[in-house]
N, C-alpha and C. Protein backbone atom coordinates (compact mmCIF):
# COMPACT_ATOMS: atom_id res chain seq x y z
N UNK A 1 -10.01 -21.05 138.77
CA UNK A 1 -9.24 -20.15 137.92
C UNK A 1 -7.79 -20.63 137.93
N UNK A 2 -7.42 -20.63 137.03
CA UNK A 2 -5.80 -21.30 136.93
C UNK A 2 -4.91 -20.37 136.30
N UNK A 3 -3.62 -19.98 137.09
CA UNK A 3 -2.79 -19.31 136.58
C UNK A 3 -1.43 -19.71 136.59
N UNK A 4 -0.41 -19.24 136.00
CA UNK A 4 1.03 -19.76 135.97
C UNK A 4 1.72 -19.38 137.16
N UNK A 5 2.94 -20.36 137.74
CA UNK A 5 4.07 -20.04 138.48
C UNK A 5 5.19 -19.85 138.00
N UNK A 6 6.05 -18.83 138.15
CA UNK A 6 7.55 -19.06 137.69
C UNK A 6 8.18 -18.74 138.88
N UNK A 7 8.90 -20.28 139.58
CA UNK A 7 9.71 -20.66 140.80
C UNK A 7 11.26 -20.52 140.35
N UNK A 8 12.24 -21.09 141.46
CA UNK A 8 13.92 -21.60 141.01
C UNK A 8 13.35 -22.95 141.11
N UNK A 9 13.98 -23.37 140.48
CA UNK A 9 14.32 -24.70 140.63
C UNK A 9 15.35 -25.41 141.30
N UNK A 10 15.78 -27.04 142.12
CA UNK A 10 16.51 -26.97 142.45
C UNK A 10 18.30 -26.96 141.20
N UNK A 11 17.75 -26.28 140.64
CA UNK A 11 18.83 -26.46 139.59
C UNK A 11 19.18 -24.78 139.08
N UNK A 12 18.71 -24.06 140.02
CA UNK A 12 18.98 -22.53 139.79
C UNK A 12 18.28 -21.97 138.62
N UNK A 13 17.60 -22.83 138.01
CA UNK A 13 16.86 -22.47 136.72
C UNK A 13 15.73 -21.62 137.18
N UNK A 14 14.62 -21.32 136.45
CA UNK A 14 13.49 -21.24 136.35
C UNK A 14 12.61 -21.62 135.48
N UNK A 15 11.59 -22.24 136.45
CA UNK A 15 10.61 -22.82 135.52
C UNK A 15 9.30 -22.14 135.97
N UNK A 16 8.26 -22.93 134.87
CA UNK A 16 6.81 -22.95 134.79
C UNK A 16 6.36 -23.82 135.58
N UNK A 17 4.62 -23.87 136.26
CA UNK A 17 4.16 -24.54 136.95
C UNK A 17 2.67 -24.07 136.94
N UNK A 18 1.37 -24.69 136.42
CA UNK A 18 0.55 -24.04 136.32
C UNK A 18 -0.07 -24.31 137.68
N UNK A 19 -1.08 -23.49 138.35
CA UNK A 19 -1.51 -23.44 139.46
C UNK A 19 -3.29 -23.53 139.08
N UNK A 20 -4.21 -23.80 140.26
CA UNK A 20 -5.50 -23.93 140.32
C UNK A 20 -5.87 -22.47 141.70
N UNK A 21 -6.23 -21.70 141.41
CA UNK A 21 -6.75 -21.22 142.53
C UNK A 21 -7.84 -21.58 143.73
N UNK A 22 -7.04 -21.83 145.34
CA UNK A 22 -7.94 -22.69 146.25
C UNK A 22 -8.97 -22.09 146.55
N UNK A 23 -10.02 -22.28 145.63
CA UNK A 23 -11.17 -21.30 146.03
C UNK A 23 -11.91 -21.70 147.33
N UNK A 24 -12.24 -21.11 148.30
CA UNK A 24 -12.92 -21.78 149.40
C UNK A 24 -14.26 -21.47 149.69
N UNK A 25 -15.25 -22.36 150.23
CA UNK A 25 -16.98 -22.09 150.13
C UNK A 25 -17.02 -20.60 150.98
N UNK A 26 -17.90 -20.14 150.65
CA UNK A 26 -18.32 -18.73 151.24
C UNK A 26 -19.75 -18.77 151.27
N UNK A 27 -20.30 -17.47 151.47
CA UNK A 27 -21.47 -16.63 151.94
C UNK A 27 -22.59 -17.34 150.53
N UNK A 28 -23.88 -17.64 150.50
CA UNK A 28 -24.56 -17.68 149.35
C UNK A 28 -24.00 -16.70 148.37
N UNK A 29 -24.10 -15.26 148.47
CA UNK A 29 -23.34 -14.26 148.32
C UNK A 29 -22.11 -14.26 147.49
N UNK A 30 -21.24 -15.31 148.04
CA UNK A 30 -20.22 -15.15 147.48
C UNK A 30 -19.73 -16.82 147.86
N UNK A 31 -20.42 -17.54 146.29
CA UNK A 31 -19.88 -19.21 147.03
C UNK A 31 -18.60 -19.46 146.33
N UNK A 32 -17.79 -18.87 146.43
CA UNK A 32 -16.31 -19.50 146.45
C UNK A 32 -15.02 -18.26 146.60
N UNK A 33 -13.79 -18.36 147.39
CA UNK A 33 -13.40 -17.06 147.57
C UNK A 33 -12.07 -17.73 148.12
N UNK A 34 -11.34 -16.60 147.61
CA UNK A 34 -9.75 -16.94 148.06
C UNK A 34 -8.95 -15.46 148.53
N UNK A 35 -8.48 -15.79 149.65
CA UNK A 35 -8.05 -14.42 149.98
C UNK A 35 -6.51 -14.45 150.56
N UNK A 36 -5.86 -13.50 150.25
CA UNK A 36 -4.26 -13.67 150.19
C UNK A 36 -4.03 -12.24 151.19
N UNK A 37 -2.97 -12.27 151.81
CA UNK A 37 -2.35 -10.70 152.29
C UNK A 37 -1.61 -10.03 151.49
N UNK A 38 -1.89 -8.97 151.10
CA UNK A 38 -0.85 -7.94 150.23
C UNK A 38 -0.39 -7.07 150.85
N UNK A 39 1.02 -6.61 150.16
CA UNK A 39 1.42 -5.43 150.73
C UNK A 39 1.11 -4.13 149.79
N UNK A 40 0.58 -3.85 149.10
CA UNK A 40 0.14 -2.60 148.36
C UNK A 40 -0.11 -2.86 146.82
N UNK A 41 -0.45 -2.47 146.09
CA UNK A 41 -0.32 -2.48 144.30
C UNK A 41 0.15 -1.55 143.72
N UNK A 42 0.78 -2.03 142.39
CA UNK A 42 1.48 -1.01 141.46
C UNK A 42 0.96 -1.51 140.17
N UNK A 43 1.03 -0.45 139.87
CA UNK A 43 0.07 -0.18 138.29
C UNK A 43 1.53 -0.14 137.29
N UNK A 44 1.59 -0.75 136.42
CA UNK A 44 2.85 -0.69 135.36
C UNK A 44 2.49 -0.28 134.16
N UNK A 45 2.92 0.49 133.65
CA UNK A 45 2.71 0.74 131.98
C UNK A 45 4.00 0.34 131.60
N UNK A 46 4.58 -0.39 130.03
CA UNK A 46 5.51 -1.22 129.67
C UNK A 46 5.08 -0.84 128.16
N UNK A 47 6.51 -0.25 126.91
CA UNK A 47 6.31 -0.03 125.89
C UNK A 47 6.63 -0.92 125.08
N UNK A 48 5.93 -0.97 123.77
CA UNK A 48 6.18 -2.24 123.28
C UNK A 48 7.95 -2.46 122.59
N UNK A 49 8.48 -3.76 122.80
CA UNK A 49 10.09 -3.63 122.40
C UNK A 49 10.68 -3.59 123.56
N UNK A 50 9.82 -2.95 124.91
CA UNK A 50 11.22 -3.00 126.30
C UNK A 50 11.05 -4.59 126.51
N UNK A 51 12.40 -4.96 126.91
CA UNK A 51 13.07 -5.68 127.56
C UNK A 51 13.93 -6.02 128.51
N UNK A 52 13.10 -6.97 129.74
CA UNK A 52 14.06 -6.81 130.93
C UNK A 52 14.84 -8.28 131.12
N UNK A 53 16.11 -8.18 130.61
CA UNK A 53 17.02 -8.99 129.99
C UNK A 53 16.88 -10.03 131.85
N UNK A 54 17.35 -10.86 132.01
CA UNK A 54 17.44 -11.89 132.86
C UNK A 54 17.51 -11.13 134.33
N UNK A 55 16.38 -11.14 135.05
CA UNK A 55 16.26 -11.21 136.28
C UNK A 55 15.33 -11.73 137.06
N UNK A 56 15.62 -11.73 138.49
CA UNK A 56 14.66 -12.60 139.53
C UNK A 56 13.51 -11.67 140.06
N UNK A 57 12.80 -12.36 140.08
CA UNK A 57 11.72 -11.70 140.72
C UNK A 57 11.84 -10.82 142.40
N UNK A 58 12.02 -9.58 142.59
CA UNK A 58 11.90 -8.85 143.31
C UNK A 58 11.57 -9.04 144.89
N UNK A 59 10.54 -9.86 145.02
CA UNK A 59 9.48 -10.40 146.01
C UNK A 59 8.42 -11.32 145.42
N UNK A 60 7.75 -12.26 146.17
CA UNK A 60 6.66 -12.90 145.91
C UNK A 60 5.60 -12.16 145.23
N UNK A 61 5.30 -12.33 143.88
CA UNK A 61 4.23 -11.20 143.26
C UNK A 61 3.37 -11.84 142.15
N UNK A 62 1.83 -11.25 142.33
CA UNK A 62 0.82 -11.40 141.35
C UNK A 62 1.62 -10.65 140.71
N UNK A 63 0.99 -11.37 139.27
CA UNK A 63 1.17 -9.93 137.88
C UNK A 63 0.33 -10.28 137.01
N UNK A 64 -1.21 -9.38 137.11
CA UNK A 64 -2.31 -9.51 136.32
C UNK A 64 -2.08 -8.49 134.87
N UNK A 65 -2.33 -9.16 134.14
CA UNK A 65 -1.62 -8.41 133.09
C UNK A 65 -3.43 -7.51 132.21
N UNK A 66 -3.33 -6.68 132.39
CA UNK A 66 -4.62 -5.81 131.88
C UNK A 66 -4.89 -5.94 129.96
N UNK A 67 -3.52 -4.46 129.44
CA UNK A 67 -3.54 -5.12 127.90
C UNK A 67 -2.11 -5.41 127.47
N UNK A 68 -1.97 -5.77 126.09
CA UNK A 68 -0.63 -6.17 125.77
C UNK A 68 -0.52 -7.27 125.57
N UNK A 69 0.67 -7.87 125.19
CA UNK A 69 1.28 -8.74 125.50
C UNK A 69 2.52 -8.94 126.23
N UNK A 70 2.84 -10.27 127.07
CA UNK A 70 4.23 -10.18 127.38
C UNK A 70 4.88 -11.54 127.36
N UNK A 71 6.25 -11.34 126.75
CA UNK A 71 6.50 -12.80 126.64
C UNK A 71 7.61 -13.00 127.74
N UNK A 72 7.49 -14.46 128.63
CA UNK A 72 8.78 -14.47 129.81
C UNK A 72 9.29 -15.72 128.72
N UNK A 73 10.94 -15.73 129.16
CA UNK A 73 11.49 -16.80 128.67
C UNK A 73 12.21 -17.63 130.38
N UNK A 74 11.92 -18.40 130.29
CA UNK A 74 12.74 -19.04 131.40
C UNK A 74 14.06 -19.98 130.82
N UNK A 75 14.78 -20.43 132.15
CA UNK A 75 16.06 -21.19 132.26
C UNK A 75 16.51 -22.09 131.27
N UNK A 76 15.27 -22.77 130.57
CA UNK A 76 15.37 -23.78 130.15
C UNK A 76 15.40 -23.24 128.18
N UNK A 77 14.90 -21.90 128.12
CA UNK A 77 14.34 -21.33 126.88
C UNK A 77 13.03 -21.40 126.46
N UNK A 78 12.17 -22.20 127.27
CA UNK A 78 10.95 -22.26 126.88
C UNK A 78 10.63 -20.86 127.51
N UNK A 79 9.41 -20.46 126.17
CA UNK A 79 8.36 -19.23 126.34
C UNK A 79 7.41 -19.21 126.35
N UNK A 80 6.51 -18.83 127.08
CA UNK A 80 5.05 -18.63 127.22
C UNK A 80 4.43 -16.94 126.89
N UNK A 81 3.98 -16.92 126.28
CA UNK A 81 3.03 -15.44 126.25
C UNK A 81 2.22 -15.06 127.10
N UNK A 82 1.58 -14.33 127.84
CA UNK A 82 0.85 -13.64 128.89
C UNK A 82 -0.06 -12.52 128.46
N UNK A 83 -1.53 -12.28 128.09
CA UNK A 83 -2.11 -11.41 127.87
C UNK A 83 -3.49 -10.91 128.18
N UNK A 84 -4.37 -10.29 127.99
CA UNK A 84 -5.29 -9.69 129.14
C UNK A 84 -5.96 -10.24 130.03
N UNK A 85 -6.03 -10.02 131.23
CA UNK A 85 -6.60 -11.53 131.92
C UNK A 85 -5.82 -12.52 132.43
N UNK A 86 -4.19 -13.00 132.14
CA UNK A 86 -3.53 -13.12 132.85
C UNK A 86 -2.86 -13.18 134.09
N UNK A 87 -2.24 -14.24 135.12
CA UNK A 87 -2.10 -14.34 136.12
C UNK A 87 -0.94 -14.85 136.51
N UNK A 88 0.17 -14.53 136.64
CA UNK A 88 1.30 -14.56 136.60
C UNK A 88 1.79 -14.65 138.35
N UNK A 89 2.35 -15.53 138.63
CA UNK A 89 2.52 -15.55 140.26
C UNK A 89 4.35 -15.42 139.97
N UNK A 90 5.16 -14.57 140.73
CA UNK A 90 7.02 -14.35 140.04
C UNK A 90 7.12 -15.19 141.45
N UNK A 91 7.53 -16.23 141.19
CA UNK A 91 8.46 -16.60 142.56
C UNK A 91 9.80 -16.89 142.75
N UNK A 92 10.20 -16.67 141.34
CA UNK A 92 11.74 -16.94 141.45
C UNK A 92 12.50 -16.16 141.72
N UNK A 93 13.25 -16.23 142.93
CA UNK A 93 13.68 -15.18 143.98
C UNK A 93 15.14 -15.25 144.31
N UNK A 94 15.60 -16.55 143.62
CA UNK A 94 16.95 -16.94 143.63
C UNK A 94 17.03 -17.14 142.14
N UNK A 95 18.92 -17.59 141.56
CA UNK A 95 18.72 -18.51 140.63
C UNK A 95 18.77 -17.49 139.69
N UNK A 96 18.96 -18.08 137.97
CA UNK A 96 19.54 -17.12 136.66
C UNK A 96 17.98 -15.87 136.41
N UNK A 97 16.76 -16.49 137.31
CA UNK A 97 15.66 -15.59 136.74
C UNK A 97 15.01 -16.07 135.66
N UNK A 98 14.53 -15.13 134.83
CA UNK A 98 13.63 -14.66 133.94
C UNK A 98 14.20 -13.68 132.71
N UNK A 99 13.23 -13.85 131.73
CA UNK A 99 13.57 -12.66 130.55
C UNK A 99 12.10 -12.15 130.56
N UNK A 100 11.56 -10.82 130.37
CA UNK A 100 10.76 -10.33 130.00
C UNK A 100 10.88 -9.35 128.99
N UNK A 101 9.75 -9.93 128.08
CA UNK A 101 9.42 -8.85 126.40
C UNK A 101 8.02 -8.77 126.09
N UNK A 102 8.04 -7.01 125.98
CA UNK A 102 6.47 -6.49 125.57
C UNK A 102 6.82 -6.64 124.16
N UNK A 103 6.01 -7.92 123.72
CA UNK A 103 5.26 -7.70 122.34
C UNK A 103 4.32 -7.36 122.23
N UNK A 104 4.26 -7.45 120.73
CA UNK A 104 2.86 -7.33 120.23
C UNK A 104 2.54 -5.53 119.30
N UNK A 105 1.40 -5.27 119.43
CA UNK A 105 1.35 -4.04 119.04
C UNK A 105 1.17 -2.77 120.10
N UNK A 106 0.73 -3.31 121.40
CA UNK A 106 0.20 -2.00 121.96
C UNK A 106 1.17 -2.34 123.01
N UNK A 107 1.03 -1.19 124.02
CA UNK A 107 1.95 -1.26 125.52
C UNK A 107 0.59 -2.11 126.39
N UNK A 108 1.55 -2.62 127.15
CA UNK A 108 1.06 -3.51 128.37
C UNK A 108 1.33 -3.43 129.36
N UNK A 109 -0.28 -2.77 130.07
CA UNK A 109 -0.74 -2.59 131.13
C UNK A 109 -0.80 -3.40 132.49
N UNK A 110 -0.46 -3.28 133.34
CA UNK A 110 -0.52 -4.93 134.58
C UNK A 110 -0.46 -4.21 136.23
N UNK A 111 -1.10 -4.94 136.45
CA UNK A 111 -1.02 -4.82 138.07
C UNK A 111 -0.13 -5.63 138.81
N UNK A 112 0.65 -4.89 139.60
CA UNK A 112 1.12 -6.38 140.36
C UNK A 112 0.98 -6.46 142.04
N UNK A 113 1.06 -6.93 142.73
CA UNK A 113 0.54 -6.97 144.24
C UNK A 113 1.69 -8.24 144.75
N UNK A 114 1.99 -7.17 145.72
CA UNK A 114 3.15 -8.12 146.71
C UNK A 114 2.45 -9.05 147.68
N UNK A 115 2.87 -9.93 147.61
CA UNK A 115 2.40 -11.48 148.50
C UNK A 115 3.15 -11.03 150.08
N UNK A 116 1.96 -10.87 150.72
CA UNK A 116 2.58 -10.78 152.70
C UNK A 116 3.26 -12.13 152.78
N UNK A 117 4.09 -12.79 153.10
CA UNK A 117 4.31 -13.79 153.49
C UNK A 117 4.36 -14.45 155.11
């Protein structure tokens, strides 16, 4: 399963980085599995038109995006869209950040889960 990173860069920017999830052999049951520590989940509802003008990511965080759309802009101006099914890892924790915008037509739904480090 492959999902996106948005890190700093050493240039204070933020960028993209697509990722592979390390799935590891398991149980017949369950032959491949990846397991992370969290510190709790939050459920987000987001209306369409909000915008969260340039900031860093909070903490190390999934952000599975349920419905909607969402568009991030990073450092550089490149944009990527994000929508159901989505996997969004925020790691940029230093540095100018991020832009986030709910397009589209409906509000967008997402989970996000803090990374134990």
């Amino acid at each position: 399963m492959a999902f996106t990173r948005i890190y700093t860069g050493e240039d204070g920017q933020s960028h993209f980085e697509e990722m592979e999830t390390p799935f590891q052999p398991g149980d017949p049951a369950q032959p491949g599995s990846f397991s992370q520590g969290a510190g709790g989940i939050t459920f987000r509802r987001q209306p369409v038109g909000l915008v969260q003008d340039w900031h860093t990511a909070p903490r190390r965080q999934y952000i599975i995006n349920l419905t909607g759309l969402a568009e991030i802009e990073i450092g550089s101006g490149e944009r990527r869209r994000f929508g159901p099914g989505d996997v969004l890892l925020a790691d940029d924790l230093t540095g100018r950040g991020h832009v986030t915008r709910v397009i589209g037509s409906e509000p967008r739904l997402s989970v996000t889960v803090p990374i134990d480090d």
